[in-house]
N, C-alpha and C. Protein backbone atom coordinates (compact mmCIF):
# COMPACT_ATOMS: atom_id res chain seq x y z
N UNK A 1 -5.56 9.79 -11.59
CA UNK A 1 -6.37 10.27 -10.48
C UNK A 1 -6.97 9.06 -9.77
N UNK A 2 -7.19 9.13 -8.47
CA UNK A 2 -7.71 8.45 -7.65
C UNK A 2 -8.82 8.55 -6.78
N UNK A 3 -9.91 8.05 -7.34
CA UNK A 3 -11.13 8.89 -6.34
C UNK A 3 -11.67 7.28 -5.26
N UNK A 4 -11.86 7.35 -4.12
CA UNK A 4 -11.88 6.73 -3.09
C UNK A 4 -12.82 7.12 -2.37
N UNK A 5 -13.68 6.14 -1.75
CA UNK A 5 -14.83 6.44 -0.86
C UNK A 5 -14.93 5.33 0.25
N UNK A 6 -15.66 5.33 0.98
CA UNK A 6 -16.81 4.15 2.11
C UNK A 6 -18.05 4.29 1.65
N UNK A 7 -18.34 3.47 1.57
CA UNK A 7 -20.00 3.28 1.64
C UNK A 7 -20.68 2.19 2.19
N UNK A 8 -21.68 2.70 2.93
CA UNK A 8 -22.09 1.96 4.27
C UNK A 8 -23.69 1.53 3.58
N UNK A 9 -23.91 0.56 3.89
CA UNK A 9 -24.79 -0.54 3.12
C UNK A 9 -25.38 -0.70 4.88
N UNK A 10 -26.95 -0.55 5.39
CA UNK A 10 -27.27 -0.86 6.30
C UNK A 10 -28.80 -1.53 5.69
N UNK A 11 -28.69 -2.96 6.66
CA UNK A 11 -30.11 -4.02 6.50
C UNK A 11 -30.86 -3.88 7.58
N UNK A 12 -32.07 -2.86 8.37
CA UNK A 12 -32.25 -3.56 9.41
C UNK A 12 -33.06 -5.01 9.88
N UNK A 13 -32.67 -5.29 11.43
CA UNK A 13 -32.30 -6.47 11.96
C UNK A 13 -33.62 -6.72 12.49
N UNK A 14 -34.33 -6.20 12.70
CA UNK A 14 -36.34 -5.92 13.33
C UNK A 14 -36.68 -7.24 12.84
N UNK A 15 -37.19 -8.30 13.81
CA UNK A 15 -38.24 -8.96 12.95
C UNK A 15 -39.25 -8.40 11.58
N UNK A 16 -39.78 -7.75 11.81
CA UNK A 16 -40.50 -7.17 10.05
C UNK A 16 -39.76 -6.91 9.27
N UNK A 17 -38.57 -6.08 9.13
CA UNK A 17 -37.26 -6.49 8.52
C UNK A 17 -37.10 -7.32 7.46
N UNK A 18 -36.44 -8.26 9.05
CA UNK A 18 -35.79 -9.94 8.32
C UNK A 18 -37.47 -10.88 7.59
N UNK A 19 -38.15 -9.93 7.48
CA UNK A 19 -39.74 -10.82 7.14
C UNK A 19 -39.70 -10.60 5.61
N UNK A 20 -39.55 -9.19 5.64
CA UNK A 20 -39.77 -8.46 4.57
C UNK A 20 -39.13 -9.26 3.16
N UNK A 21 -40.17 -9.11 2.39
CA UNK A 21 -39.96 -10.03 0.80
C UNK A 21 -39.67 -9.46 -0.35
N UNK A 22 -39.73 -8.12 -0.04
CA UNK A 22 -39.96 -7.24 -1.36
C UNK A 22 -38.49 -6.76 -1.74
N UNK A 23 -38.48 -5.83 -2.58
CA UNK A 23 -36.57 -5.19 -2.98
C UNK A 23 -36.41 -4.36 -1.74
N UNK A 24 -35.09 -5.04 -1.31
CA UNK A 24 -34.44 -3.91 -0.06
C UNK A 24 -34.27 -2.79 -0.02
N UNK A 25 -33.82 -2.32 -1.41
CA UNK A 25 -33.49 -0.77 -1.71
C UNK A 25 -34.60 -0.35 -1.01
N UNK A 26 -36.00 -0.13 -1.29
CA UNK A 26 -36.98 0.38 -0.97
C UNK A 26 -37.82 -0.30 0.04
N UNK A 27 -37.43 -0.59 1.13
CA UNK A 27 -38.07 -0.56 2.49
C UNK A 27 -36.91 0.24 3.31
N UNK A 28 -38.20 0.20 4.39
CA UNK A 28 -37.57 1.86 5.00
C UNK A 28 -36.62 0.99 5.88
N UNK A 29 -36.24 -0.46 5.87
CA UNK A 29 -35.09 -0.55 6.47
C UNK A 29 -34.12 -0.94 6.05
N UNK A 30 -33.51 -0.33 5.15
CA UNK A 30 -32.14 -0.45 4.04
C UNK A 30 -32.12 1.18 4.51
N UNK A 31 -30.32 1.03 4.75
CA UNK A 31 -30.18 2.68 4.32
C UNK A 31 -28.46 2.70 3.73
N UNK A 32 -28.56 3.80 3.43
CA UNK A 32 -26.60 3.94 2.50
C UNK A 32 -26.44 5.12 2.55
N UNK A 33 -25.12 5.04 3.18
CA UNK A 33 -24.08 6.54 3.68
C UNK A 33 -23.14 6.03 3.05
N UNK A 34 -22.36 7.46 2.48
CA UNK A 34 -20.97 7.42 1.74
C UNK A 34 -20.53 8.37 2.26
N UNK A 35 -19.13 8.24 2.69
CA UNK A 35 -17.95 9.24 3.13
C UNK A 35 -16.76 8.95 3.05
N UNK A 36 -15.95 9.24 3.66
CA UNK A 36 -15.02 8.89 3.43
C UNK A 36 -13.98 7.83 4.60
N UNK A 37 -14.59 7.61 5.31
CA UNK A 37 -14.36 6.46 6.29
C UNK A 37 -15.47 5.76 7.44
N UNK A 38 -14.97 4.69 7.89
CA UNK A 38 -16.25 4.37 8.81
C UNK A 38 -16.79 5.22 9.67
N UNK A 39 -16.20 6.21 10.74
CA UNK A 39 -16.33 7.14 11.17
C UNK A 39 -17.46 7.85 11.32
N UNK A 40 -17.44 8.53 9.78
CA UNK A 40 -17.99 9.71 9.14
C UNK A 40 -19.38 8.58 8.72
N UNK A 41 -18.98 7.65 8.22
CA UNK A 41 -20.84 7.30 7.31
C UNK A 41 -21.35 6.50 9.55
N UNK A 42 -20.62 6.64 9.85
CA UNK A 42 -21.66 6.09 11.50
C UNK A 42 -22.05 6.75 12.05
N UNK A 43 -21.41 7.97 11.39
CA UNK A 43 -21.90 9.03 12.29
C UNK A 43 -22.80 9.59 11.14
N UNK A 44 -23.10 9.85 10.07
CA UNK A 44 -24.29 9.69 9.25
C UNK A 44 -25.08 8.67 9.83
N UNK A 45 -25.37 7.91 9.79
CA UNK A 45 -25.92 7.02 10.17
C UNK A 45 -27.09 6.96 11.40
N UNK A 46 -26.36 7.02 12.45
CA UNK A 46 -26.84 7.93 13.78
C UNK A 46 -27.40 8.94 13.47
N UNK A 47 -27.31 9.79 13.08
CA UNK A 47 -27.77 10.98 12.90
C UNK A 47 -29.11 10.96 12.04
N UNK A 48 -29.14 10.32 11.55
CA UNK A 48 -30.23 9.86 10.68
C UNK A 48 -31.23 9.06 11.33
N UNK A 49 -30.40 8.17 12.74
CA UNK A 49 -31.75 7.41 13.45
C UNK A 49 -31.53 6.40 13.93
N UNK A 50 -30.30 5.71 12.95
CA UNK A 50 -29.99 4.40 13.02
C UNK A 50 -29.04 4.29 14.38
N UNK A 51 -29.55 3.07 14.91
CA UNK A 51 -28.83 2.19 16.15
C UNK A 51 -27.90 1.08 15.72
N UNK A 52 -26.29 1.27 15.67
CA UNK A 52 -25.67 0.52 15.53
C UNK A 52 -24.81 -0.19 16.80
N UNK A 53 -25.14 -1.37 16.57
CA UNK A 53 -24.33 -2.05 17.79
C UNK A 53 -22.90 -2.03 18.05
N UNK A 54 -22.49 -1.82 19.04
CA UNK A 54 -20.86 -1.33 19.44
C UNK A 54 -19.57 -2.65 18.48
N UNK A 55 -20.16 -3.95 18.26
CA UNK A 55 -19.90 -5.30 17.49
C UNK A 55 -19.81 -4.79 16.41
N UNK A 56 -20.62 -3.89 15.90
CA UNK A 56 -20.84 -3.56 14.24
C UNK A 56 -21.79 -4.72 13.69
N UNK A 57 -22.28 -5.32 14.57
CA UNK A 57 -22.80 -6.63 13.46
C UNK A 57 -24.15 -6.72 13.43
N UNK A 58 -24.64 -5.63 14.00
CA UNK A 58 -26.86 -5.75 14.56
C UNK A 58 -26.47 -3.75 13.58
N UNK A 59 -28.22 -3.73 13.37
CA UNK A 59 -28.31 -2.29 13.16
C UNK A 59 -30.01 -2.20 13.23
N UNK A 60 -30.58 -1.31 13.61
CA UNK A 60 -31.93 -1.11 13.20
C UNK A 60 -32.40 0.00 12.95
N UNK A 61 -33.28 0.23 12.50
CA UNK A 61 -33.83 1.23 10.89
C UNK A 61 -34.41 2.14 11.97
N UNK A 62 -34.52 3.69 12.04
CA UNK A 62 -35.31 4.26 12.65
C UNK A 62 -36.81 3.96 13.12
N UNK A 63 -37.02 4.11 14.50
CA UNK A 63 -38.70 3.76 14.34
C UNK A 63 -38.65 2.48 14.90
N UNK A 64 -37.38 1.45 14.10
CA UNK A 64 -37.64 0.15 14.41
C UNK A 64 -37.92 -0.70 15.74
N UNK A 65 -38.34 -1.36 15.45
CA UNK A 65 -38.10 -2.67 17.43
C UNK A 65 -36.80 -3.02 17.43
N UNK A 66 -35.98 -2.76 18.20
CA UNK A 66 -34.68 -3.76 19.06
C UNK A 66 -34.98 -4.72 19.10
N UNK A 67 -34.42 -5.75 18.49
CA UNK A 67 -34.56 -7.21 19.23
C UNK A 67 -33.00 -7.50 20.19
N UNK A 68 -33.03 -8.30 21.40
CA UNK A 68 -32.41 -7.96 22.70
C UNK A 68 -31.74 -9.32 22.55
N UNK A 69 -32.34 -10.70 22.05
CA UNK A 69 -32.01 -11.90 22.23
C UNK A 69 -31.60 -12.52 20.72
N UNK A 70 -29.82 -12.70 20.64
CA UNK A 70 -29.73 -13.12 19.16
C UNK A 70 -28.87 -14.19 19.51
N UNK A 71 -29.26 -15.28 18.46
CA UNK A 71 -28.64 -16.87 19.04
C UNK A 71 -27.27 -16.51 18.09
């Protein structure tokens, strides 16, 4: 048998965020979707709050600040 998944590992990108010192699991800007392709956990994802950049490479946590300017 073969059991197979995605799972989507999100950091957000907010200055307070990238500040933050403590375990990631537990700040409210870590989040994790599992499905069964990218698709499905982005669209979890969204739905949940999260802003993912069209790049795939920025994300931010519900609630969060956008930052607009990345070197």
């Amino acid at each position: 048998m073969i059991a197979a998944n995605y799972t989507l590992h999100l950091y957000c990108d907010c200055d307070a965020c990238e500040a933050y010192q403590g375990e990631v699991e537990h700040h409210p800007g870590f989040g994790e979707y599992v499905g069964e392709n990218w698709s499905e956990v982005a669209k979890q994802a969204r739905n949940a709050g999260w802003r993912i950049s069209k790049d795939r490479t920025r994300c931010f946590a519900p609630g969060h600040k956008m930052k607009r300017n990345f070197e």
